[in-house]
N, C-alpha and C. Protein backbone atom coordinates (compact mmCIF):
# COMPACT_ATOMS: atom_id res chain seq x y z
N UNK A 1 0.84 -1.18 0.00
CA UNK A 1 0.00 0.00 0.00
C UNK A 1 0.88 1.23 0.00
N UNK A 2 0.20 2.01 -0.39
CA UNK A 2 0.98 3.08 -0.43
C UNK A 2 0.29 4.66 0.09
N UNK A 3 0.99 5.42 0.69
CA UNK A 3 0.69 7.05 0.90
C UNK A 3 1.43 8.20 0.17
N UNK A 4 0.28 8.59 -0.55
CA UNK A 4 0.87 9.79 -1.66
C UNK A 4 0.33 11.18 -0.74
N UNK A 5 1.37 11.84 -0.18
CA UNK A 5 0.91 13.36 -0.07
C UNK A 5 1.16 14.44 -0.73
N UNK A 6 0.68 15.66 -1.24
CA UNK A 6 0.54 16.25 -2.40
C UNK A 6 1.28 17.27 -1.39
N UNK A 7 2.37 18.02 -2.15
CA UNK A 7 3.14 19.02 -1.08
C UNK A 7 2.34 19.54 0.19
N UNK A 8 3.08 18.58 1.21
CA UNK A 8 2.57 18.32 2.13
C UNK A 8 2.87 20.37 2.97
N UNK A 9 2.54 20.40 3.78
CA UNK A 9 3.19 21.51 4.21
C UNK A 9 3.54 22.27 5.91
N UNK A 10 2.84 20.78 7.20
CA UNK A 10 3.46 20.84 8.13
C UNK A 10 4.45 19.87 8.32
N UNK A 11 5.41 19.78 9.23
CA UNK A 11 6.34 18.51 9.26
C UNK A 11 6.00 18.27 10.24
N UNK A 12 5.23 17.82 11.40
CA UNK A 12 4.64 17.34 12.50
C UNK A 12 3.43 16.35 11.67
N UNK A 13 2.90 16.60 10.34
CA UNK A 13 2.12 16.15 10.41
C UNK A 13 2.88 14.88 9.52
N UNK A 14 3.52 15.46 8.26
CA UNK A 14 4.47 14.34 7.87
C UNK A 14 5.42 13.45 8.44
N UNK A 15 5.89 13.91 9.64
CA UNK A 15 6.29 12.96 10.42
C UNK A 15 5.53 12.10 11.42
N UNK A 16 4.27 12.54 11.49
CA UNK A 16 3.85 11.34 12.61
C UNK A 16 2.85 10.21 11.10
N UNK A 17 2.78 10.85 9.62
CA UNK A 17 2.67 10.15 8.84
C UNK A 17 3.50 8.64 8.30
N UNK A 18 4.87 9.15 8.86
CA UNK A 18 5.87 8.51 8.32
C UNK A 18 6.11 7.61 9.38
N UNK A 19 5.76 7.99 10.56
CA UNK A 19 6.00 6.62 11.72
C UNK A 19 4.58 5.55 11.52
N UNK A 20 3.26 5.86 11.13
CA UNK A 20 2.72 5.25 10.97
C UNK A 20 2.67 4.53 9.62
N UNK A 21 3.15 4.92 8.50
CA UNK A 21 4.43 4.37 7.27
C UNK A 21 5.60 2.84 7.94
N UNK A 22 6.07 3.40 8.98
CA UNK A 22 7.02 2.70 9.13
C UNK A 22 6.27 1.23 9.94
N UNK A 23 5.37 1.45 10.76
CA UNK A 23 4.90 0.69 11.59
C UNK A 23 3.48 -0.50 11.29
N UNK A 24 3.40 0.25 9.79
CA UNK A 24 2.98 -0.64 9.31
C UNK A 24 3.32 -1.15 7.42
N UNK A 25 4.30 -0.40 7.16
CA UNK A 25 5.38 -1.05 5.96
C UNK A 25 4.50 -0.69 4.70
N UNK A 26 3.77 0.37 5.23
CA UNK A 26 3.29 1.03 4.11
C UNK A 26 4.52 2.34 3.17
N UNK A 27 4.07 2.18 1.83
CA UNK A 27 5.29 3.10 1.64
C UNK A 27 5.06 4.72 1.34
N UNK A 28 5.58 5.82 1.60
CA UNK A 28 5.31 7.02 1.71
C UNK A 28 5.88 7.99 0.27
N UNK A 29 4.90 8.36 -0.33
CA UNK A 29 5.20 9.22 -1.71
C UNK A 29 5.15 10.97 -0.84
N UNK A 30 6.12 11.59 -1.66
CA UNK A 30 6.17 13.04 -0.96
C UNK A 30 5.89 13.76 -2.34
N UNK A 31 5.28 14.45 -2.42
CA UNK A 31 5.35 15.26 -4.40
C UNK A 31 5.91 16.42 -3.46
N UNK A 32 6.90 17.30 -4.41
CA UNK A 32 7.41 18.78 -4.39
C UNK A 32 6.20 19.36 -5.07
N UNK A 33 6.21 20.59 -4.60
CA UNK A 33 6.92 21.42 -3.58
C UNK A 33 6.90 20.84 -2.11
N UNK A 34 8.08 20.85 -0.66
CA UNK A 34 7.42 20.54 -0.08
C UNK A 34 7.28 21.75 1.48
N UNK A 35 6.56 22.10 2.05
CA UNK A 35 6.48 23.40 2.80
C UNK A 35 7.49 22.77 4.03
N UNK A 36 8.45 22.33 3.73
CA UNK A 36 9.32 22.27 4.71
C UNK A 36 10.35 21.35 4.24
N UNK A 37 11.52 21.32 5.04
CA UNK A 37 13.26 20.73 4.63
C UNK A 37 12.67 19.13 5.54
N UNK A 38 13.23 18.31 4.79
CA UNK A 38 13.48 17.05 5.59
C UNK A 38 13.89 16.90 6.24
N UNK A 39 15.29 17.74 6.81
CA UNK A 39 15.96 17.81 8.01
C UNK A 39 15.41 18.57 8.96
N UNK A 40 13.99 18.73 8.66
CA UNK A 40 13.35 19.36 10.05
C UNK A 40 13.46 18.92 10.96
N UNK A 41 13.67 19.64 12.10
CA UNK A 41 13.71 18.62 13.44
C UNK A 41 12.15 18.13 13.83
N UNK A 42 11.13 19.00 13.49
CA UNK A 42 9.87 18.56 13.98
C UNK A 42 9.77 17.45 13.30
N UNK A 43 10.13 17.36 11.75
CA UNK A 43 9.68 15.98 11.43
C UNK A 43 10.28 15.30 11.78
N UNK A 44 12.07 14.86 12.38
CA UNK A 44 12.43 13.69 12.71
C UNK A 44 11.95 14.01 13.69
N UNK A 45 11.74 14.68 14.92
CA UNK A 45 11.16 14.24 16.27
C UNK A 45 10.10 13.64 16.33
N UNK A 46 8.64 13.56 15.22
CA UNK A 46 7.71 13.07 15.20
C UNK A 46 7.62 11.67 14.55
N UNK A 47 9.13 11.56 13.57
CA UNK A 47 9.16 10.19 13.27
C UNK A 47 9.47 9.18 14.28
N UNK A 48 10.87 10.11 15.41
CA UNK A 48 11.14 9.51 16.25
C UNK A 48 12.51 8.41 15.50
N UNK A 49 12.29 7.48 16.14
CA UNK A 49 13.29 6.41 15.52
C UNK A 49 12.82 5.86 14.82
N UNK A 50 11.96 5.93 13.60
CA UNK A 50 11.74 5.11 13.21
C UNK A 50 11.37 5.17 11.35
N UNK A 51 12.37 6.70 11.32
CA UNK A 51 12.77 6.67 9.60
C UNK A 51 13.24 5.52 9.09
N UNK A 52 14.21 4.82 9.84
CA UNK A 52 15.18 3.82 8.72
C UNK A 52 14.21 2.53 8.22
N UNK A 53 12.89 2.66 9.28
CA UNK A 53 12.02 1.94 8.58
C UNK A 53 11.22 2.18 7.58
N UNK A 54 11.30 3.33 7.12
CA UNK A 54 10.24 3.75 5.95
C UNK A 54 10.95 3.78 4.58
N UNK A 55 9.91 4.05 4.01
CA UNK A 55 10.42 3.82 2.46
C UNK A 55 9.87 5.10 1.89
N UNK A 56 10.81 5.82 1.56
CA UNK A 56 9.94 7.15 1.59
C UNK A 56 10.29 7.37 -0.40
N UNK A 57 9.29 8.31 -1.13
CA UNK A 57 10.00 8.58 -2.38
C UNK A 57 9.50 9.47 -2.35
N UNK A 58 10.16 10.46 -3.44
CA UNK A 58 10.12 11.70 -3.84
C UNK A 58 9.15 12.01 -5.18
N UNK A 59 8.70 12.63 -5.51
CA UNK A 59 8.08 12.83 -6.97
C UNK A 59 8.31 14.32 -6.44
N UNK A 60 8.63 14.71 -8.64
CA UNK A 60 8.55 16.73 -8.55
C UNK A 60 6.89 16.80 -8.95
N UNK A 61 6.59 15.97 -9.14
CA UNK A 61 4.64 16.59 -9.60
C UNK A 61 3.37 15.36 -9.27
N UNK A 62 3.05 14.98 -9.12
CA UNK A 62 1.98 14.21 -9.21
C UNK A 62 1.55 13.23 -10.45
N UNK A 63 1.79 14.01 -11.52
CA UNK A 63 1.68 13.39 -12.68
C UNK A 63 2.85 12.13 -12.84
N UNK A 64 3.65 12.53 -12.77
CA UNK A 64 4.97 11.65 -12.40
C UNK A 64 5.08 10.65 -11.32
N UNK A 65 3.82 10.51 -10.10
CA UNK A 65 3.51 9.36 -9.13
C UNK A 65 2.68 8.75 -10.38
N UNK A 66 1.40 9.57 -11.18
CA UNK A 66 0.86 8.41 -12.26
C UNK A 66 1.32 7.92 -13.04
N UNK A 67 2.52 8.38 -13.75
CA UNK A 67 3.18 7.57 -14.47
C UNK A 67 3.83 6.30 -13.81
N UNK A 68 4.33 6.63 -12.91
CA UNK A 68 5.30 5.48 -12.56
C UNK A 68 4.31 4.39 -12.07
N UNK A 69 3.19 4.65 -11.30
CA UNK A 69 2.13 3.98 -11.18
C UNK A 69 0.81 3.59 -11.68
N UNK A 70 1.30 3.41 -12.74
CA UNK A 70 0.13 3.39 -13.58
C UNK A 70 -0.39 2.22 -13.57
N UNK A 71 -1.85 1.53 -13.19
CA UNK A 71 -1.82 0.72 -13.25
C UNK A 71 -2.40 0.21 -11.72
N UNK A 72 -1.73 1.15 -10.99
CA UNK A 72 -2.76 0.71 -9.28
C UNK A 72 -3.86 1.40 -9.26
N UNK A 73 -4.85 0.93 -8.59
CA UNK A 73 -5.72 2.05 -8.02
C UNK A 73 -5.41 3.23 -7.25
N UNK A 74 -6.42 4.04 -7.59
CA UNK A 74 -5.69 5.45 -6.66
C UNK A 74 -6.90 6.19 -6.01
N UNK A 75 -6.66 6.34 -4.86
CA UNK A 75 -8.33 6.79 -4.34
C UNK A 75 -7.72 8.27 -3.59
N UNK A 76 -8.80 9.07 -3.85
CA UNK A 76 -8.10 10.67 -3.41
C UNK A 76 -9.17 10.79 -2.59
N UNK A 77 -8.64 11.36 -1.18
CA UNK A 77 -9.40 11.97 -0.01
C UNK A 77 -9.71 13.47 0.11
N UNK A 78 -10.76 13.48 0.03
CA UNK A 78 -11.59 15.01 -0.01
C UNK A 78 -12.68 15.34 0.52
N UNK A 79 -12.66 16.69 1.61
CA UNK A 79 -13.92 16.30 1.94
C UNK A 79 -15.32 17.12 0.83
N UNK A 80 -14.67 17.19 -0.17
CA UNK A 80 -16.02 17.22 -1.42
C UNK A 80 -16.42 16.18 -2.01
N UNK A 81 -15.89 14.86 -2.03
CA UNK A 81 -16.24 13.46 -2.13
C UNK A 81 -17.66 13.34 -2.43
N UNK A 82 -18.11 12.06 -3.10
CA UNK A 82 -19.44 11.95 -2.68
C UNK A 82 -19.90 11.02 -2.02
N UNK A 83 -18.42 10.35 -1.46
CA UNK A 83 -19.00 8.82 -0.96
C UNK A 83 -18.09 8.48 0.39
N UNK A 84 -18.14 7.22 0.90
CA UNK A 84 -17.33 6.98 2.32
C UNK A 84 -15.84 6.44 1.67
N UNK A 85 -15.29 6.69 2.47
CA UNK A 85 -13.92 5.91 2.60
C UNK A 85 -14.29 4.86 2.53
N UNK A 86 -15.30 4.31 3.41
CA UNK A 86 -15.50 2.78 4.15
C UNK A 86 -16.19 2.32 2.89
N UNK A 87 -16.72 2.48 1.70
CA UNK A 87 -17.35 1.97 0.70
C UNK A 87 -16.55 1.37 -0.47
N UNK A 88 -15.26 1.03 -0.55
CA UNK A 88 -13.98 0.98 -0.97
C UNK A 88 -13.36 -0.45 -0.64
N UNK A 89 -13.61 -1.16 -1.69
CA UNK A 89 -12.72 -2.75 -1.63
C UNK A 89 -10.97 -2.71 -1.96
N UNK A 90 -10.26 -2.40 -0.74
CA UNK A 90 -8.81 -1.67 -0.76
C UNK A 90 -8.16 -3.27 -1.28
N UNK A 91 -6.99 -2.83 -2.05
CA UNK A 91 -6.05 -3.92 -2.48
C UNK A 91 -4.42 -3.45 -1.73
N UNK A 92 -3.63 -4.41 -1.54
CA UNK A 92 -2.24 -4.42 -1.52
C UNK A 92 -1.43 -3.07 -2.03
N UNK A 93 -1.92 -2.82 -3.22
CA UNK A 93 -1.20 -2.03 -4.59
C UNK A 93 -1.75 -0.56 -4.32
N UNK A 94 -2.97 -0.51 -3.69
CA UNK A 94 -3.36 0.77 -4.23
C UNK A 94 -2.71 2.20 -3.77
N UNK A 95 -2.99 3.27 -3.94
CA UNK A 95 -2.17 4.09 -3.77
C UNK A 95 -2.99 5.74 -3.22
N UNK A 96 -3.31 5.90 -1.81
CA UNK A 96 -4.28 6.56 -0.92
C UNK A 96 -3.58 8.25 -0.89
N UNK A 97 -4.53 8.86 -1.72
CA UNK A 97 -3.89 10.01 -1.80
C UNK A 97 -4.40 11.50 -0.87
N UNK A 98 -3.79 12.40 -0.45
CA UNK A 98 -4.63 13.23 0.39
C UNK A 98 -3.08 14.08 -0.26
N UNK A 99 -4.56 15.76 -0.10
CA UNK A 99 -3.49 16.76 -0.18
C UNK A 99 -3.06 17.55 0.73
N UNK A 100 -2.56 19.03 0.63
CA UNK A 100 -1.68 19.72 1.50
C UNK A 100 -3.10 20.02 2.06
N UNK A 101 -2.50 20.06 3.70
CA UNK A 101 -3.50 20.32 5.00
C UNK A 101 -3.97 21.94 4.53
N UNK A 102 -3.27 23.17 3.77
CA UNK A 102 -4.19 24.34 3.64
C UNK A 102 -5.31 24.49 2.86
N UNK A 103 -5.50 23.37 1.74
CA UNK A 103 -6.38 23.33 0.15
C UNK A 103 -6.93 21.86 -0.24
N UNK A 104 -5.94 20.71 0.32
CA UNK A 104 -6.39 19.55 -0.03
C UNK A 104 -5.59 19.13 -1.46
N UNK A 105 -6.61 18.31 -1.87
CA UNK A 105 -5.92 17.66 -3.28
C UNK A 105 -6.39 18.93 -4.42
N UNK A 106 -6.14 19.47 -5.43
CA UNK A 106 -6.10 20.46 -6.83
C UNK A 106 -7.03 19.84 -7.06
N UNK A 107 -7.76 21.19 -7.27
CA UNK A 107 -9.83 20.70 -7.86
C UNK A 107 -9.64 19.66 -8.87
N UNK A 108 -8.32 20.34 -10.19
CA UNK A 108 -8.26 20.13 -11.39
C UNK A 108 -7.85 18.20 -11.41
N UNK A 109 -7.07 17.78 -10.49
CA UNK A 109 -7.02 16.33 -9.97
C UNK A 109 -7.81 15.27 -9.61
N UNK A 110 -9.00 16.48 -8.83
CA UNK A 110 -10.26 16.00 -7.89
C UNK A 110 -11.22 15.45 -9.15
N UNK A 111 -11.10 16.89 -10.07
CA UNK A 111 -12.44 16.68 -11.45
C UNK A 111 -12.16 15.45 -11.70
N UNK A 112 -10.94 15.07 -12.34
CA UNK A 112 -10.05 14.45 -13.77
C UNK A 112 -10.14 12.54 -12.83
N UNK A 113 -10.22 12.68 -11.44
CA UNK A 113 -10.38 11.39 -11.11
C UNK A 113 -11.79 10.76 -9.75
N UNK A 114 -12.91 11.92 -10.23
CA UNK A 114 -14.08 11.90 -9.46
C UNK A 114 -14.60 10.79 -8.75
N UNK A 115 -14.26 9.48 -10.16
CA UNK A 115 -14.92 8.33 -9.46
C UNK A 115 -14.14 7.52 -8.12
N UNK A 116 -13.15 8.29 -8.15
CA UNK A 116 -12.12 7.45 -7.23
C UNK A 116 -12.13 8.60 -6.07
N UNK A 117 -12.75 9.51 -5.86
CA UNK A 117 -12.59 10.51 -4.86
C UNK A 117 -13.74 9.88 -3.46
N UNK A 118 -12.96 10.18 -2.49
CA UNK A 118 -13.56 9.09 -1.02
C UNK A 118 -13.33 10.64 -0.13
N UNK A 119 -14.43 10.32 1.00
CA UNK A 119 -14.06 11.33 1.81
C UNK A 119 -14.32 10.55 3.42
N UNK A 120 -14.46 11.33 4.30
CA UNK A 120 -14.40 10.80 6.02
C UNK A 120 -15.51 11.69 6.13
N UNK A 121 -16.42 10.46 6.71
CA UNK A 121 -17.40 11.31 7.08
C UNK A 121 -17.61 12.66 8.14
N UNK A 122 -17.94 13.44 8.55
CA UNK A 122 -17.93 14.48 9.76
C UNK A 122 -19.19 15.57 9.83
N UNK A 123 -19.17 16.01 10.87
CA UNK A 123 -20.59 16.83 10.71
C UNK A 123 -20.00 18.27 9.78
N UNK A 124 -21.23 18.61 9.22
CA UNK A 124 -21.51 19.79 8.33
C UNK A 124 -20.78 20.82 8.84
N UNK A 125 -20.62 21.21 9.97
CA UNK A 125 -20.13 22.33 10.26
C UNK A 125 -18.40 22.02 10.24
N UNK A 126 -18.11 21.25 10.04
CA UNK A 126 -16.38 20.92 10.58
C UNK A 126 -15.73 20.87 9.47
N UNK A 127 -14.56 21.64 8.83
CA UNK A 127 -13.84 22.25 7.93
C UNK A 127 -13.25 21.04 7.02
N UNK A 128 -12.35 20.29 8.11
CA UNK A 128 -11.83 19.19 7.86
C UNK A 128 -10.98 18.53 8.69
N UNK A 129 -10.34 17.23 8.85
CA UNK A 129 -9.58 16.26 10.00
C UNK A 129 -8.24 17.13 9.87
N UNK A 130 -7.57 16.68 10.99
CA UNK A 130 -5.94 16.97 10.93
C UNK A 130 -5.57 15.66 10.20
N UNK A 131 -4.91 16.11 9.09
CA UNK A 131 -4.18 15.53 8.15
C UNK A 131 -3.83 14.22 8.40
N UNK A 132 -2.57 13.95 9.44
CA UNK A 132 -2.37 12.79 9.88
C UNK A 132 -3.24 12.17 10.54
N UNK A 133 -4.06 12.61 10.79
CA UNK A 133 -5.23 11.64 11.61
C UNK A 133 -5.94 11.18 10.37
N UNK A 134 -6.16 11.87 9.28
CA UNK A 134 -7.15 11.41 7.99
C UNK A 134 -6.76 10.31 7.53
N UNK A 135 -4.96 10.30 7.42
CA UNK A 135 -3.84 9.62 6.46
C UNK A 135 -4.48 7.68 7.64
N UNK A 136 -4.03 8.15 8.97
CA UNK A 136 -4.57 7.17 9.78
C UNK A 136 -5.43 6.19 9.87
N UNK A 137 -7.00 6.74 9.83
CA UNK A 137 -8.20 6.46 9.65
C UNK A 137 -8.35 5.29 8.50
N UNK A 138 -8.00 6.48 6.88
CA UNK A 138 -8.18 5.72 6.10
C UNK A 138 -7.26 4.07 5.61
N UNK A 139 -6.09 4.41 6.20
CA UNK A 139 -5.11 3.61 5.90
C UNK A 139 -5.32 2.08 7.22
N UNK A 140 -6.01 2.52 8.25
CA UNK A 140 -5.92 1.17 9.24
C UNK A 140 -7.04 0.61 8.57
N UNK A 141 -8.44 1.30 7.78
CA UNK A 141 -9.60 0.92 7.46
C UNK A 141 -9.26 -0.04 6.16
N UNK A 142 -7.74 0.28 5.13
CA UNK A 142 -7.80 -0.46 4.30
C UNK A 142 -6.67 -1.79 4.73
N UNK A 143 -6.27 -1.36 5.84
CA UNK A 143 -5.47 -3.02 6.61
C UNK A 143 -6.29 -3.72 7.26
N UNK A 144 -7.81 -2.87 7.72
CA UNK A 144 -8.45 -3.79 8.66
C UNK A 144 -9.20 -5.02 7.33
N UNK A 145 -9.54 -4.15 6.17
CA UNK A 145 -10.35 -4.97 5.23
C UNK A 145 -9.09 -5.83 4.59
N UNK A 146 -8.29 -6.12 4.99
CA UNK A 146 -6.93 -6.78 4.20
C UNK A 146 -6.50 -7.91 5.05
N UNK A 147 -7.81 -7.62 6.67
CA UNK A 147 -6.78 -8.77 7.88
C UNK A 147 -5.90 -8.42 8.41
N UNK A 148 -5.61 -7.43 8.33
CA UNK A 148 -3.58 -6.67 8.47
C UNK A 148 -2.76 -7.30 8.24
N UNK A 149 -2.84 -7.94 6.73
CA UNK A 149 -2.34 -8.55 6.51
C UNK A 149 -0.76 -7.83 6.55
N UNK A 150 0.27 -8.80 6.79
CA UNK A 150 1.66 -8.55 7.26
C UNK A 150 2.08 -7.76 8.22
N UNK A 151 0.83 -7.82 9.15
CA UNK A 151 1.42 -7.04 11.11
C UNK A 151 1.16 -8.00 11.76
N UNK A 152 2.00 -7.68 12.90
CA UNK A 152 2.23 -8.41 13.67
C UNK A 152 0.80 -9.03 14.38
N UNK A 153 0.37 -9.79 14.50
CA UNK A 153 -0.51 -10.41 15.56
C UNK A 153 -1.42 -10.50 16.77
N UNK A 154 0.04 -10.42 17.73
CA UNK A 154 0.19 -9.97 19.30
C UNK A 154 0.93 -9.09 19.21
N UNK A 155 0.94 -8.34 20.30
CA UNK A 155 2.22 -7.69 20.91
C UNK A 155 3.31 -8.18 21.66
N UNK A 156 4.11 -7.57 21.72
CA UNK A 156 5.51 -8.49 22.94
C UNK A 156 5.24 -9.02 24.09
N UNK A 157 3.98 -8.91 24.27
CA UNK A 157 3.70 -9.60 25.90
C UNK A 157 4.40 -8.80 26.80
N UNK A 158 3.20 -9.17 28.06
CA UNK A 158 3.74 -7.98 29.47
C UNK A 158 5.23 -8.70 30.06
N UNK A 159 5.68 -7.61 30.18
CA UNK A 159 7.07 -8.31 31.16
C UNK A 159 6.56 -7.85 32.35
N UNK A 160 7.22 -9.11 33.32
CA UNK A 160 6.62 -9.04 34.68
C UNK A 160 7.32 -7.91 35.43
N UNK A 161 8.09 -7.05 34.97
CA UNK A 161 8.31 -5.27 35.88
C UNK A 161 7.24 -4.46 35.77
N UNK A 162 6.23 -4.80 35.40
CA UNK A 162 4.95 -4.02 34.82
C UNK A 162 4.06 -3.77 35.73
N UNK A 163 4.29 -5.06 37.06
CA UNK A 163 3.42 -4.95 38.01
C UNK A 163 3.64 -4.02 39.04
């Protein structure tokens, strides 16, 4: 699976994107422009330790994630959508797109791939989710319909200093 963010433009939010990337071996697309340096400290502090697990790539445009991917599904999150996230038979391959937290995904993107546009539901009055929480939502909803498939199980079990 994959996470495409469209010049993203906090690094708190791309980094707590990228730990949930890492923690579940999903892989992370970044398109330029991006509203911040990679060597941000907010974003490694929010990745924490756990960049060397991600798989991160670069694209300069968007058009250039469809080329190279041509061929997966691609579902874009908006809240002008006309339908649920949750209405969506997710595959392995596909490729979950959301844009920059000030505008979202480019109308002109939104038009050109309508039938594939998904949104999160929320009441009428509420603008829209914090970004990484959206990226979240939709992405455990397409591991939960997958089995999770390739996570772990259990957890490490309690060690007995716990008591």
């Amino acid at each position: 699976m994959h996470i495409v963010l469209i010049e993203p433009e906090i690094p708190g939010n791309t980094g707590n994107i990228a730990r949930l990337c890492a923690g579940t071996g999903i892989e992370l697309h970044l398109v330029r422009p991006l509203g911040f340096s990679t060597d941000d400290k907010h974003l490694k502090r929010a990745g924490l330790d756990y960049w060397p697990l991600v798989k991160v790539h670069y694209h300069d445009s968007f058009e250039e994630v469809q080329e190279r991917y041509a061929g997966h599904n691609f579902y874009f999150l908006s809240t002008k959508a006309p339908r649920s996230y949750t209405e969506v038979s997710y595959t392995m391959d596909d490729m979950l797109v959301f844009g920059k937290e000030s505008a979202g995904i480019p109308e002109p993107i939104l038009k050109a791939n309508w039938d594939h546009c998904v949104r999160i539901p929320m009441i009428a009055e509420a603008r829209s989710l914090n970004l990484s929480n959206s990226v979240a939502v939709v992405a455990y909803e397409a591991m939960r319909q997958m089995d999770f498939q390739n996570l772990a199980e259990a957890g490490p079990g309690l060690r007995m200093d716990y008591r």
